[in-house]
PDB file of N, CA and C in Angstrom:
ATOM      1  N   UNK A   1     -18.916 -20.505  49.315  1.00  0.00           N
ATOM      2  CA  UNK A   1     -18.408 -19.492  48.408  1.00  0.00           C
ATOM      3  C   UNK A   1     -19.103 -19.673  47.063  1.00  0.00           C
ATOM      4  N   UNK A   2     -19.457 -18.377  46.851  1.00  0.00           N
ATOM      5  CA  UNK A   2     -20.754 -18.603  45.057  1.00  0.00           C
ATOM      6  C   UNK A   2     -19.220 -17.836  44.316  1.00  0.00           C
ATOM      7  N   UNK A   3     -20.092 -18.736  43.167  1.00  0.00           N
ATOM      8  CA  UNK A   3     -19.530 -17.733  41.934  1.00  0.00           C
ATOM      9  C   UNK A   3     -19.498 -16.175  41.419  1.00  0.00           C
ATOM     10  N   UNK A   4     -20.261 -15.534  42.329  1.00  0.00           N
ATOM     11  CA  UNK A   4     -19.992 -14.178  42.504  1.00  0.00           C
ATOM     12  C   UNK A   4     -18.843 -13.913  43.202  1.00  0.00           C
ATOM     13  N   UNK A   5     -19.063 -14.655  44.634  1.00  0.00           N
ATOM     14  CA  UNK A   5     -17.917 -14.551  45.381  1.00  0.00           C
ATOM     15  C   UNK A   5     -15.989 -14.394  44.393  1.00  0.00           C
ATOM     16  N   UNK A   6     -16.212 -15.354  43.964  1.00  0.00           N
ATOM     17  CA  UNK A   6     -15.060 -16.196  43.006  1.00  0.00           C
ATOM     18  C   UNK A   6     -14.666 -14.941  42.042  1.00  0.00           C
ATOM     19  N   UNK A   7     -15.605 -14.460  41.040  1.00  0.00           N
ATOM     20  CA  UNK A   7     -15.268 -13.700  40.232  1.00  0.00           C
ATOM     21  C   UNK A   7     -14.575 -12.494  40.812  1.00  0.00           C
ATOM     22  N   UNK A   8     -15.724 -11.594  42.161  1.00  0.00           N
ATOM     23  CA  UNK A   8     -15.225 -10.308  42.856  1.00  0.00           C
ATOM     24  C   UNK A   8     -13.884 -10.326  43.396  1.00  0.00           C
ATOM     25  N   UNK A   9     -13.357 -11.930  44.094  1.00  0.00           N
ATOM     26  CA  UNK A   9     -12.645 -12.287  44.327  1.00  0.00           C
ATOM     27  C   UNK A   9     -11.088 -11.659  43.482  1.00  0.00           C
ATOM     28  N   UNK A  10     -11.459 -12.502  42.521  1.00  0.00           N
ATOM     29  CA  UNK A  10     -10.261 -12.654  41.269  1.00  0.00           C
ATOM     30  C   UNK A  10     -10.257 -11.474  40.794  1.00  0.00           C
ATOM     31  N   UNK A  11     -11.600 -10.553  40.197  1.00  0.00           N
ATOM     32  CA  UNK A  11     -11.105  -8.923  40.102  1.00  0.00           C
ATOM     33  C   UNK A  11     -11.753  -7.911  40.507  1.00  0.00           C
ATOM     34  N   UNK A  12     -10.747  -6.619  40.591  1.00  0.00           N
ATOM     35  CA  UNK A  12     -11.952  -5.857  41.713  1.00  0.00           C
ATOM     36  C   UNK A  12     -12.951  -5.002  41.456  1.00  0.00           C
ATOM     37  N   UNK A  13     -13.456  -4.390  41.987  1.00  0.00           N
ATOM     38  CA  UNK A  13     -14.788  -3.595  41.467  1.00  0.00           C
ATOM     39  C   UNK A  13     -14.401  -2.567  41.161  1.00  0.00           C
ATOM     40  N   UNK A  14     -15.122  -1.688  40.227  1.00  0.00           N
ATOM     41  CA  UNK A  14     -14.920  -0.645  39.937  1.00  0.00           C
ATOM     42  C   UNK A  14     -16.205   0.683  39.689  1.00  0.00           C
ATOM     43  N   UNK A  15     -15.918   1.135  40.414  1.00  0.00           N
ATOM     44  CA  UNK A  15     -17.266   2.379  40.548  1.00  0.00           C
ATOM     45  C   UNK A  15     -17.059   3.694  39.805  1.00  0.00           C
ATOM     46  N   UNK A  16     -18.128   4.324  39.574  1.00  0.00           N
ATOM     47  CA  UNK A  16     -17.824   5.052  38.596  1.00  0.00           C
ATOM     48  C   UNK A  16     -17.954   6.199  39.152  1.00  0.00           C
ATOM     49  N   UNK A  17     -17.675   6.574  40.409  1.00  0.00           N
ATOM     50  CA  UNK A  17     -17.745   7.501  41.320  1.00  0.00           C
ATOM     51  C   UNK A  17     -16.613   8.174  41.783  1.00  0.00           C
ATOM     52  N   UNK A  18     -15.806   7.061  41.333  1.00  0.00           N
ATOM     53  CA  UNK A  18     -13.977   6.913  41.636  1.00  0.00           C
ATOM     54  C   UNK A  18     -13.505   8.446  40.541  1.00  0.00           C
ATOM     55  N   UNK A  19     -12.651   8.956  40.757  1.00  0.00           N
ATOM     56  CA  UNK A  19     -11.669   9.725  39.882  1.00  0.00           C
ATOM     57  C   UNK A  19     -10.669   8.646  39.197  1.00  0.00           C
ATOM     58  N   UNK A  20     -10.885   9.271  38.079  1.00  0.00           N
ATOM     59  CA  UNK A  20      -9.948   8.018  37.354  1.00  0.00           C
ATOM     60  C   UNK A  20      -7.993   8.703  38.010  1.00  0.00           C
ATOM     61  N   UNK A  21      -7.030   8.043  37.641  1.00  0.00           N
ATOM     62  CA  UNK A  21      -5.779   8.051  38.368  1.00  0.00           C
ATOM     63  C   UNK A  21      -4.910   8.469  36.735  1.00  0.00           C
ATOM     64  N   UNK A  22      -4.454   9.438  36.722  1.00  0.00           N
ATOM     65  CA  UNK A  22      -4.005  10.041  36.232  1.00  0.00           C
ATOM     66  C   UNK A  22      -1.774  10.081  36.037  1.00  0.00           C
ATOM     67  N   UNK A  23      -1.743   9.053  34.783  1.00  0.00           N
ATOM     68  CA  UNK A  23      -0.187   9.042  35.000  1.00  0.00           C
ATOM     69  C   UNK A  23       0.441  10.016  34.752  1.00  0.00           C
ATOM     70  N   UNK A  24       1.276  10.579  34.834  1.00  0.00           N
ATOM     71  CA  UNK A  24       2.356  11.657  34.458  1.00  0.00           C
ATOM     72  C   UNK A  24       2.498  11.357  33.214  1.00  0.00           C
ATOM     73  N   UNK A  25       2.580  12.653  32.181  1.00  0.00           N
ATOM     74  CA  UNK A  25       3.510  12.490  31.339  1.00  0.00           C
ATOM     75  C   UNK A  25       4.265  13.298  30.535  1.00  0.00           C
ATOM     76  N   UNK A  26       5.244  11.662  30.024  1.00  0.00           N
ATOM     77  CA  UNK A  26       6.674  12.573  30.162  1.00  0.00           C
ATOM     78  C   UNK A  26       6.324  13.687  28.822  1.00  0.00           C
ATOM     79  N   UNK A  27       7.210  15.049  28.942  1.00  0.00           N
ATOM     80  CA  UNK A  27       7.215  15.732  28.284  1.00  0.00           C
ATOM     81  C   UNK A  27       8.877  15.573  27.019  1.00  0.00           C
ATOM     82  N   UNK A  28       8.292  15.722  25.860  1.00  0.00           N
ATOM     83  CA  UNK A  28       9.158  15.428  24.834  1.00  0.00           C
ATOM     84  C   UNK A  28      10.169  16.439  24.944  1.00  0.00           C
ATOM     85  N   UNK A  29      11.371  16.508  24.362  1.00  0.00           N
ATOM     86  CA  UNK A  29      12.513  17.759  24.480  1.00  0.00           C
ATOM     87  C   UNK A  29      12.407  18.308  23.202  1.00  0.00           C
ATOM     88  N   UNK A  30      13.047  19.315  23.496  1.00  0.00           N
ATOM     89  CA  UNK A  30      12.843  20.428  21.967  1.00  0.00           C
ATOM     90  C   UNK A  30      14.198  19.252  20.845  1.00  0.00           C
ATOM     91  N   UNK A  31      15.269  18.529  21.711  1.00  0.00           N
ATOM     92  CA  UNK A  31      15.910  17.911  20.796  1.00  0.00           C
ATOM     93  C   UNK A  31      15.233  17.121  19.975  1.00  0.00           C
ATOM     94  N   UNK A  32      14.574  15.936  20.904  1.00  0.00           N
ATOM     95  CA  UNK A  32      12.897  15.006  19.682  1.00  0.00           C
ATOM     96  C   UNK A  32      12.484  15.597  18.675  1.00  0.00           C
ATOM     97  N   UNK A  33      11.711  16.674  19.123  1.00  0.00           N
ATOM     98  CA  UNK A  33      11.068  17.518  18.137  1.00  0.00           C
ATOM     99  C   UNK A  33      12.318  17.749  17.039  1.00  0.00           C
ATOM    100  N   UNK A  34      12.972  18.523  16.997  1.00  0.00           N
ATOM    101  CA  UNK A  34      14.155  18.675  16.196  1.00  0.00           C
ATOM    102  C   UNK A  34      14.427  17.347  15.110  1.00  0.00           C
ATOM    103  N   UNK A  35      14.464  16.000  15.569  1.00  0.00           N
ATOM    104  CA  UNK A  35      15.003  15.095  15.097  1.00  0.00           C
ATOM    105  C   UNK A  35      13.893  14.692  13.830  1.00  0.00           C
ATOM    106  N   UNK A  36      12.637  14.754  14.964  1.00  0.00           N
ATOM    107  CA  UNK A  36      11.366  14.394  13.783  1.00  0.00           C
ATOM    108  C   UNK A  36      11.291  15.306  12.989  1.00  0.00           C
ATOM    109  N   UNK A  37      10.864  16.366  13.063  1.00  0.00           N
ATOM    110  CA  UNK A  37      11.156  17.323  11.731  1.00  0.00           C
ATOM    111  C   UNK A  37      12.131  17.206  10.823  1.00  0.00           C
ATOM    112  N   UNK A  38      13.109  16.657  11.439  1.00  0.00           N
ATOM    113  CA  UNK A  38      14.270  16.342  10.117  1.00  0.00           C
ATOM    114  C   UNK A  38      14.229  15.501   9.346  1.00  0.00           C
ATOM    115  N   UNK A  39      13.520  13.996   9.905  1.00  0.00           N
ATOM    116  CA  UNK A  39      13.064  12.905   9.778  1.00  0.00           C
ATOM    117  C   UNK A  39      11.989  13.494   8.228  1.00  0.00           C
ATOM    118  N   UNK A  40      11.049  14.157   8.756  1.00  0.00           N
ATOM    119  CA  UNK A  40       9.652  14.290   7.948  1.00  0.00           C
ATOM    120  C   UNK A  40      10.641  15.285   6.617  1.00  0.00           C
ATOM    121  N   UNK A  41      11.552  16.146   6.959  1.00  0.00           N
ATOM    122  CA  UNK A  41      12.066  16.786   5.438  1.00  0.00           C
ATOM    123  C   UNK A  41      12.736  15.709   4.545  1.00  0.00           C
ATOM    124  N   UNK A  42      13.164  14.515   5.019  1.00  0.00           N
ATOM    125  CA  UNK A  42      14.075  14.057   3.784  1.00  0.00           C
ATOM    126  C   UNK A  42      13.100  13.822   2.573  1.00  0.00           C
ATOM    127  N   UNK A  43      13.074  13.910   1.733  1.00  0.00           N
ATOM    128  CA  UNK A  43      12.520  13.515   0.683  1.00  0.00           C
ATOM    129  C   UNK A  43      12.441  11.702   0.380  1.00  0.00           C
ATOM    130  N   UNK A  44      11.880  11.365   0.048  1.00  0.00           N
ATOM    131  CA  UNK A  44      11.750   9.683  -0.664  1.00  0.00           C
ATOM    132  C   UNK A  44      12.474   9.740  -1.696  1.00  0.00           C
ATOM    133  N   UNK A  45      13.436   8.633  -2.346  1.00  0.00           N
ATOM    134  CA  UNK A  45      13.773   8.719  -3.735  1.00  0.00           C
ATOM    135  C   UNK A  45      12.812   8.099  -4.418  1.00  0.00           C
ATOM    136  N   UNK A  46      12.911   8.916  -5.938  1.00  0.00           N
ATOM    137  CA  UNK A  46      11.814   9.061  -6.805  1.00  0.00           C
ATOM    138  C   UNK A  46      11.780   7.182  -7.450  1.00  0.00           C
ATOM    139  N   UNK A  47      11.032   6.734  -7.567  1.00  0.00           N
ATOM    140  CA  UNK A  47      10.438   5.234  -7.748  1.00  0.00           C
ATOM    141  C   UNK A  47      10.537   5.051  -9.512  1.00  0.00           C
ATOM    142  N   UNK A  48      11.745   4.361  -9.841  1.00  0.00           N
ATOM    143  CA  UNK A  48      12.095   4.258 -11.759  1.00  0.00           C
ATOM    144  C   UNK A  48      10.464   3.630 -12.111  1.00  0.00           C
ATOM    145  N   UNK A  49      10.022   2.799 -11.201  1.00  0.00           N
ATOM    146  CA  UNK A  49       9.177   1.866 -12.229  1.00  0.00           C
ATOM    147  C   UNK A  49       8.510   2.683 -13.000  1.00  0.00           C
ATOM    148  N   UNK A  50       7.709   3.581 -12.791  1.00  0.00           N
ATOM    149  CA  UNK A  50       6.455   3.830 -13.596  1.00  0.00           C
ATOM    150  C   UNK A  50       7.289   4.486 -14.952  1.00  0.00           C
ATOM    151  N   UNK A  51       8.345   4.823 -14.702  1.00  0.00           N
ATOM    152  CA  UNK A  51       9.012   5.337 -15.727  1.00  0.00           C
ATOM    153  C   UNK A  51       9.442   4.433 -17.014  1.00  0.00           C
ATOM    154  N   UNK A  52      10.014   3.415 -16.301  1.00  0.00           N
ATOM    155  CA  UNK A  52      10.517   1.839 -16.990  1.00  0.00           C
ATOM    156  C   UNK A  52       9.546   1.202 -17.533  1.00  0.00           C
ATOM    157  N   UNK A  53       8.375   1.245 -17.012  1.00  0.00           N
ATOM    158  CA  UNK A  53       7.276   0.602 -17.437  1.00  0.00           C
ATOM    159  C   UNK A  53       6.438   0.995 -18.654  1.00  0.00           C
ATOM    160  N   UNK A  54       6.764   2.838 -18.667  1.00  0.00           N
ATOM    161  CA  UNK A  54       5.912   3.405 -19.644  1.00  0.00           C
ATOM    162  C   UNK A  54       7.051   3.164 -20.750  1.00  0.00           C
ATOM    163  N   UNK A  55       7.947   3.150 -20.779  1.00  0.00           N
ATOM    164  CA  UNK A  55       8.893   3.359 -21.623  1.00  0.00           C
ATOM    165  C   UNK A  55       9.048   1.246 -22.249  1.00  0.00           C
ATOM    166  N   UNK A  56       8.777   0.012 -21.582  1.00  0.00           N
ATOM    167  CA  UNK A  56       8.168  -0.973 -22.201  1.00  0.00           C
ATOM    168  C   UNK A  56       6.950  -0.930 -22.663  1.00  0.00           C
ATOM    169  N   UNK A  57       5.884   0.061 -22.407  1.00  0.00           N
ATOM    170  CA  UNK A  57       4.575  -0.380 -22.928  1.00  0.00           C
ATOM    171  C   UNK A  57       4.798   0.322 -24.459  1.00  0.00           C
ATOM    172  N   UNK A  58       5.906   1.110 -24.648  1.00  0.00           N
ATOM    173  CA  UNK A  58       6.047   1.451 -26.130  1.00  0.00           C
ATOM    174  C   UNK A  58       6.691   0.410 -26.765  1.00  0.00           C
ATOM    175  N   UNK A  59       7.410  -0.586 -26.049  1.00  0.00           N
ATOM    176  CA  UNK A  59       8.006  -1.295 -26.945  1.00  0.00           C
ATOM    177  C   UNK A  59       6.981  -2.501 -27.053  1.00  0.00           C
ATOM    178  N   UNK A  60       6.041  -2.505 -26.307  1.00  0.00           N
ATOM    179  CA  UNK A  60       4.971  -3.738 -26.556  1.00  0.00           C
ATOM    180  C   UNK A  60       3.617  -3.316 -27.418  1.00  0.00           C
ATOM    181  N   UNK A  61       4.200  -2.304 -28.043  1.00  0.00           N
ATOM    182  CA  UNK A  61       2.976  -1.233 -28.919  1.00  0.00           C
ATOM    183  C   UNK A  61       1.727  -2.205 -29.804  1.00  0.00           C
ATOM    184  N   UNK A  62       2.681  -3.525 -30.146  1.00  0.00           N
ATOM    185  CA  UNK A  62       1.672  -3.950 -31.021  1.00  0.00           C
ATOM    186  C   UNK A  62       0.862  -4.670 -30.272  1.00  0.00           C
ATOM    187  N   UNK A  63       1.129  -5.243 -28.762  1.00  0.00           N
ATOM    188  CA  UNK A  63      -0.082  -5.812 -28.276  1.00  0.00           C
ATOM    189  C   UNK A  63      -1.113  -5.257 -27.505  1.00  0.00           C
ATOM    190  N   UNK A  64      -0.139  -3.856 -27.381  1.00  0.00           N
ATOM    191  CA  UNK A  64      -1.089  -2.720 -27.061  1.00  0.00           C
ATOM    192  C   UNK A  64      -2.464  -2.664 -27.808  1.00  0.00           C
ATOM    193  N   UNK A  65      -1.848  -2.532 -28.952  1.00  0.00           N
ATOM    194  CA  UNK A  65      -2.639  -1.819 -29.927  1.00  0.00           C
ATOM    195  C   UNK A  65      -3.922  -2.971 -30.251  1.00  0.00           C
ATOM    196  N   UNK A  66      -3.755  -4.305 -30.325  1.00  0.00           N
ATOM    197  CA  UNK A  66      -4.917  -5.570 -29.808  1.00  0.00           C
ATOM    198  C   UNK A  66      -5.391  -5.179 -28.787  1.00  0.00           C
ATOM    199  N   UNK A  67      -5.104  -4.873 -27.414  1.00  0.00           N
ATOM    200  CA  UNK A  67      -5.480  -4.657 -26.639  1.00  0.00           C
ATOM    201  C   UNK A  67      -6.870  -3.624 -26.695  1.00  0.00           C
ATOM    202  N   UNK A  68      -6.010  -2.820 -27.038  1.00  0.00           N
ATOM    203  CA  UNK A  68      -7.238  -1.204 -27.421  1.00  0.00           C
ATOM    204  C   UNK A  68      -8.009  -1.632 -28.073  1.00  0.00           C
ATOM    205  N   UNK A  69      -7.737  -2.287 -29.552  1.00  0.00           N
ATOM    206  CA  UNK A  69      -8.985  -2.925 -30.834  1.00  0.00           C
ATOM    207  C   UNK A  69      -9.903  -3.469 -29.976  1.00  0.00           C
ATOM    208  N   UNK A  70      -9.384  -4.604 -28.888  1.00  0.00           N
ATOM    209  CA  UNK A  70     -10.583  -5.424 -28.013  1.00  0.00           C
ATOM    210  C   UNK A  70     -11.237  -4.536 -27.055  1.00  0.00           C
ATOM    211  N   UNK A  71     -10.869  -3.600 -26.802  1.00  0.00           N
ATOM    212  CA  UNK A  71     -11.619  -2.748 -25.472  1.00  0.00           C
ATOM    213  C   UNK A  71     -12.420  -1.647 -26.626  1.00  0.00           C
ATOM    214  N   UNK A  72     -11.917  -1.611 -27.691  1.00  0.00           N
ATOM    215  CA  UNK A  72     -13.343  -0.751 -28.316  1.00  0.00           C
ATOM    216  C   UNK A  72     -14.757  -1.554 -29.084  1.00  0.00           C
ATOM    217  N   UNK A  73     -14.207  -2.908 -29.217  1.00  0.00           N
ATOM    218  CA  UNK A  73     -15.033  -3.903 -29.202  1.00  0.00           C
ATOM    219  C   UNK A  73     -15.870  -4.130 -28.351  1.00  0.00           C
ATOM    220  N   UNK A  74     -15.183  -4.324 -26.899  1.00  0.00           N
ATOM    221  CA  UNK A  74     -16.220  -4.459 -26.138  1.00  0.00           C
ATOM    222  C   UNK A  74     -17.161  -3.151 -25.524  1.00  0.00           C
ATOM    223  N   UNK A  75     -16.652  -2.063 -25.777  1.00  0.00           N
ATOM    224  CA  UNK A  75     -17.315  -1.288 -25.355  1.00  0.00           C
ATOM    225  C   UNK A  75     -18.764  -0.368 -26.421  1.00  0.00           C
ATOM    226  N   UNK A  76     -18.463  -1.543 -27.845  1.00  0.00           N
ATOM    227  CA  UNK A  76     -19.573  -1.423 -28.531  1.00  0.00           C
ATOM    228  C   UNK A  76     -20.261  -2.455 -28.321  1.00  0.00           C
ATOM    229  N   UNK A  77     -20.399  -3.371 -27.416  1.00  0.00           N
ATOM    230  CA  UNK A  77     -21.612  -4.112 -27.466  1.00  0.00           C
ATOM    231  C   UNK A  77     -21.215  -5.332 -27.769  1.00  0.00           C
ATOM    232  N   UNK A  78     -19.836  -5.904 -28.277  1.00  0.00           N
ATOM    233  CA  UNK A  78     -19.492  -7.300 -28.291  1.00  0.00           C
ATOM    234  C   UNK A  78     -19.669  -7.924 -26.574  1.00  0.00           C
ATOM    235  N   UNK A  79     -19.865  -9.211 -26.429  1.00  0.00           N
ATOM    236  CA  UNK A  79     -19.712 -10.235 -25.436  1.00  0.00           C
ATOM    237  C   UNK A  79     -18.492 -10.630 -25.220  1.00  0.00           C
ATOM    238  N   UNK A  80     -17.596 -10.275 -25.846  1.00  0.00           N
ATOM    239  CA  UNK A  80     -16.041 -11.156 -25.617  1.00  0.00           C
ATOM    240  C   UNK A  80     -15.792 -10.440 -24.034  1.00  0.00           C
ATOM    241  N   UNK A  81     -14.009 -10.725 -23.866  1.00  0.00           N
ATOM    242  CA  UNK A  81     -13.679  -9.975 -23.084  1.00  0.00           C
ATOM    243  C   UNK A  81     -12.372  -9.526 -23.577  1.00  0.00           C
ATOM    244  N   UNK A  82     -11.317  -9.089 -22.854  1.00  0.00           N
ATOM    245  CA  UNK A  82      -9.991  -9.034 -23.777  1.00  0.00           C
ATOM    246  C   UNK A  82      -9.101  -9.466 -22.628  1.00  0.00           C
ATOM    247  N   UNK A  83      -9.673 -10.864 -21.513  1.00  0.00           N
ATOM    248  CA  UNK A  83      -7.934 -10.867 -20.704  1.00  0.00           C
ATOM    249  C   UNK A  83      -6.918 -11.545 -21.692  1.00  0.00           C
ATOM    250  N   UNK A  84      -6.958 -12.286 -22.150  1.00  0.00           N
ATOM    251  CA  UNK A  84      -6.159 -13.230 -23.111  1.00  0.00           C
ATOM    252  C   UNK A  84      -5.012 -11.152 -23.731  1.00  0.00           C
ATOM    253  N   UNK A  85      -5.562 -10.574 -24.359  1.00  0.00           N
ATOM    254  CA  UNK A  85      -5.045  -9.206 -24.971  1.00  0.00           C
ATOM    255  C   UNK A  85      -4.270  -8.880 -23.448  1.00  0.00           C
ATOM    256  N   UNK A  86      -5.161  -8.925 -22.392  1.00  0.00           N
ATOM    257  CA  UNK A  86      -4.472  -8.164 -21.097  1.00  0.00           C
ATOM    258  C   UNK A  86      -3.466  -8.988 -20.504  1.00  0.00           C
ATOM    259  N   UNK A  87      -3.173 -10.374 -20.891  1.00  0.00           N
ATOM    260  CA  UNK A  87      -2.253 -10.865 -19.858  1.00  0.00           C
ATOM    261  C   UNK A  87      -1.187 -10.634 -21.202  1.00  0.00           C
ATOM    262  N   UNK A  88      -1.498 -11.051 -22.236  1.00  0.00           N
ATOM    263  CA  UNK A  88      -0.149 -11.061 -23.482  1.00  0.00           C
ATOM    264  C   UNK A  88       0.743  -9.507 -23.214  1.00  0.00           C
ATOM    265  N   UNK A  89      -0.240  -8.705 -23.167  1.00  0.00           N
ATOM    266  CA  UNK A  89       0.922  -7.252 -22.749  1.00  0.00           C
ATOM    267  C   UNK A  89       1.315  -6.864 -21.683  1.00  0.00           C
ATOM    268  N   UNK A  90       0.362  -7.577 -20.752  1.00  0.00           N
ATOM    269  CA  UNK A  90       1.160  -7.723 -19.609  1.00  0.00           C
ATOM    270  C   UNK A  90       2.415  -8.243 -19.323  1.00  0.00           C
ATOM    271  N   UNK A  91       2.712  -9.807 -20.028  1.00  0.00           N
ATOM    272  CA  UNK A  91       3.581 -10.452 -20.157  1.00  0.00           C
ATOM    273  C   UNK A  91       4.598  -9.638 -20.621  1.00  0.00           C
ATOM    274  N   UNK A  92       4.401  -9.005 -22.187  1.00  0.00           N
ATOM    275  CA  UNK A  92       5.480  -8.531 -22.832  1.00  0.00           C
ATOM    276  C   UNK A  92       5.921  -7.057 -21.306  1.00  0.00           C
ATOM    277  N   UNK A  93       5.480  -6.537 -21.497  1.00  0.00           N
ATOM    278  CA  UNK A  93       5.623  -5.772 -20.373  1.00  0.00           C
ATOM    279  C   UNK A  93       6.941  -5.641 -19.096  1.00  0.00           C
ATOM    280  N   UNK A  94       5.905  -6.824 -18.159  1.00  0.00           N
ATOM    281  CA  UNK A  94       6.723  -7.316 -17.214  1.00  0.00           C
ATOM    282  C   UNK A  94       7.904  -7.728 -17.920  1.00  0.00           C
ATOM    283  N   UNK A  95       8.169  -8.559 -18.360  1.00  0.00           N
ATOM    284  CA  UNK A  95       9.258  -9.309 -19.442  1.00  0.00           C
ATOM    285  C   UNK A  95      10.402  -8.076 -19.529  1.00  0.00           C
ATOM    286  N   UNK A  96      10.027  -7.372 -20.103  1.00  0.00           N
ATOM    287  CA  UNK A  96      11.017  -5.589 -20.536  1.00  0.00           C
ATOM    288  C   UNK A  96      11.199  -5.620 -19.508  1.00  0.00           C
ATOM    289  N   UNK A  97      10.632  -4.957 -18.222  1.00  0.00           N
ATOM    290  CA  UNK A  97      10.324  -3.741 -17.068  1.00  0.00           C
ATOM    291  C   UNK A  97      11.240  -4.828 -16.021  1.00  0.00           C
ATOM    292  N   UNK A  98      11.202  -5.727 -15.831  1.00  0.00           N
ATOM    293  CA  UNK A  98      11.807  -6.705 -14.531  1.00  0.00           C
ATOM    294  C   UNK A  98      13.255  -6.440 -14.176  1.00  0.00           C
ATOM    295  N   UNK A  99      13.943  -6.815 -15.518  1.00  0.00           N
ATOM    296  CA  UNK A  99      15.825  -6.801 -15.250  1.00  0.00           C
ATOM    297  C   UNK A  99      15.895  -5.261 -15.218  1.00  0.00           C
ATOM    298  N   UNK A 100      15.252  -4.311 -15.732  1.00  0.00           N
ATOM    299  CA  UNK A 100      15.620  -2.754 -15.999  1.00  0.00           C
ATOM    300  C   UNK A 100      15.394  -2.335 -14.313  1.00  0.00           C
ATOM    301  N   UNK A 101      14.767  -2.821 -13.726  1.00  0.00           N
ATOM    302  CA  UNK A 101      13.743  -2.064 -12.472  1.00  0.00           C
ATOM    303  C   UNK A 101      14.760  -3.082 -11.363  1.00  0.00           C
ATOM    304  N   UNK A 102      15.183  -3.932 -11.718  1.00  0.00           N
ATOM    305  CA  UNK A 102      16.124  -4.939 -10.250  1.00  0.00           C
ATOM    306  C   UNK A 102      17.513  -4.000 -10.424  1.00  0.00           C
ATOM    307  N   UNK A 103      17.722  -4.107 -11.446  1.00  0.00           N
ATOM    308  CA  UNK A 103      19.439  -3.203 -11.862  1.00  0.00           C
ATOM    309  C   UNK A 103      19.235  -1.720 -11.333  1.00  0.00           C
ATOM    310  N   UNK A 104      18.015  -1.035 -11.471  1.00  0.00           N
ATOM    311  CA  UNK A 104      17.443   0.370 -10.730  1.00  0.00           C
ATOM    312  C   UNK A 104      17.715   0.678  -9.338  1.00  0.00           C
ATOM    313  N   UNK A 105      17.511  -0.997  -8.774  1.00  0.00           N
ATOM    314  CA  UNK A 105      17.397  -0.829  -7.503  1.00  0.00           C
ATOM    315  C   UNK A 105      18.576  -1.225  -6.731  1.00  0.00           C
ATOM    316  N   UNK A 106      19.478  -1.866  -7.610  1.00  0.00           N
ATOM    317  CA  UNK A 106      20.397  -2.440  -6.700  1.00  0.00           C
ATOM    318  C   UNK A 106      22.113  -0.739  -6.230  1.00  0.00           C
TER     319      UNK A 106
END
């Protein structure tokens, strides 16, 4: 017994001459349909953060406002960068936006 043997053995051949075998299938009911369409109308509720968030980036105005000074800096030709500006208002930020947005959700 060869290793051809062994393999044909273990699985079977398949020709491409064959008609492939064709399962039934099941047909959905007009109730399904019904259910998914109802499914797809609910609406999502509307998401506070971006709201909460814009409404801390006013109260973090002044590191905003570093922020912006460094991004018109760099976009004249200074070498700096401004993450040190980007994580500080980030911080203040998150800081505001966290307890407002958990209490949103609960």
């Amino acid at each position: 017994m060869g290793l051809s043997d062994f393999f044909s053995n273990l699985m079977p051949t398949v020709y491409a001459d064959e008609e492939p075998v064709e399962e039934p299938v099941e047909e959905t009911t007009v109730v399904e349909e019904e259910v998914e369409e109802e499914e797809e109308e609910e609406e999502e509720p509307e998401d506070p953060k971006e709201a909460i968030f814009e409404e801390c980036t006013q109260e973090c105005s002044g590191l905003k406002k570093h922020l912006d000074e460094c991004n018109e800096r760099v976009e004249n030709g200074s070498h700096e960068n401004c993450i040190e500006e980007f994580f500080h208002f980030m911080h203040c930020a998150d800081e505001c936006a966290a307890p407002k947005i958990m209490a949103a959700t609960k």
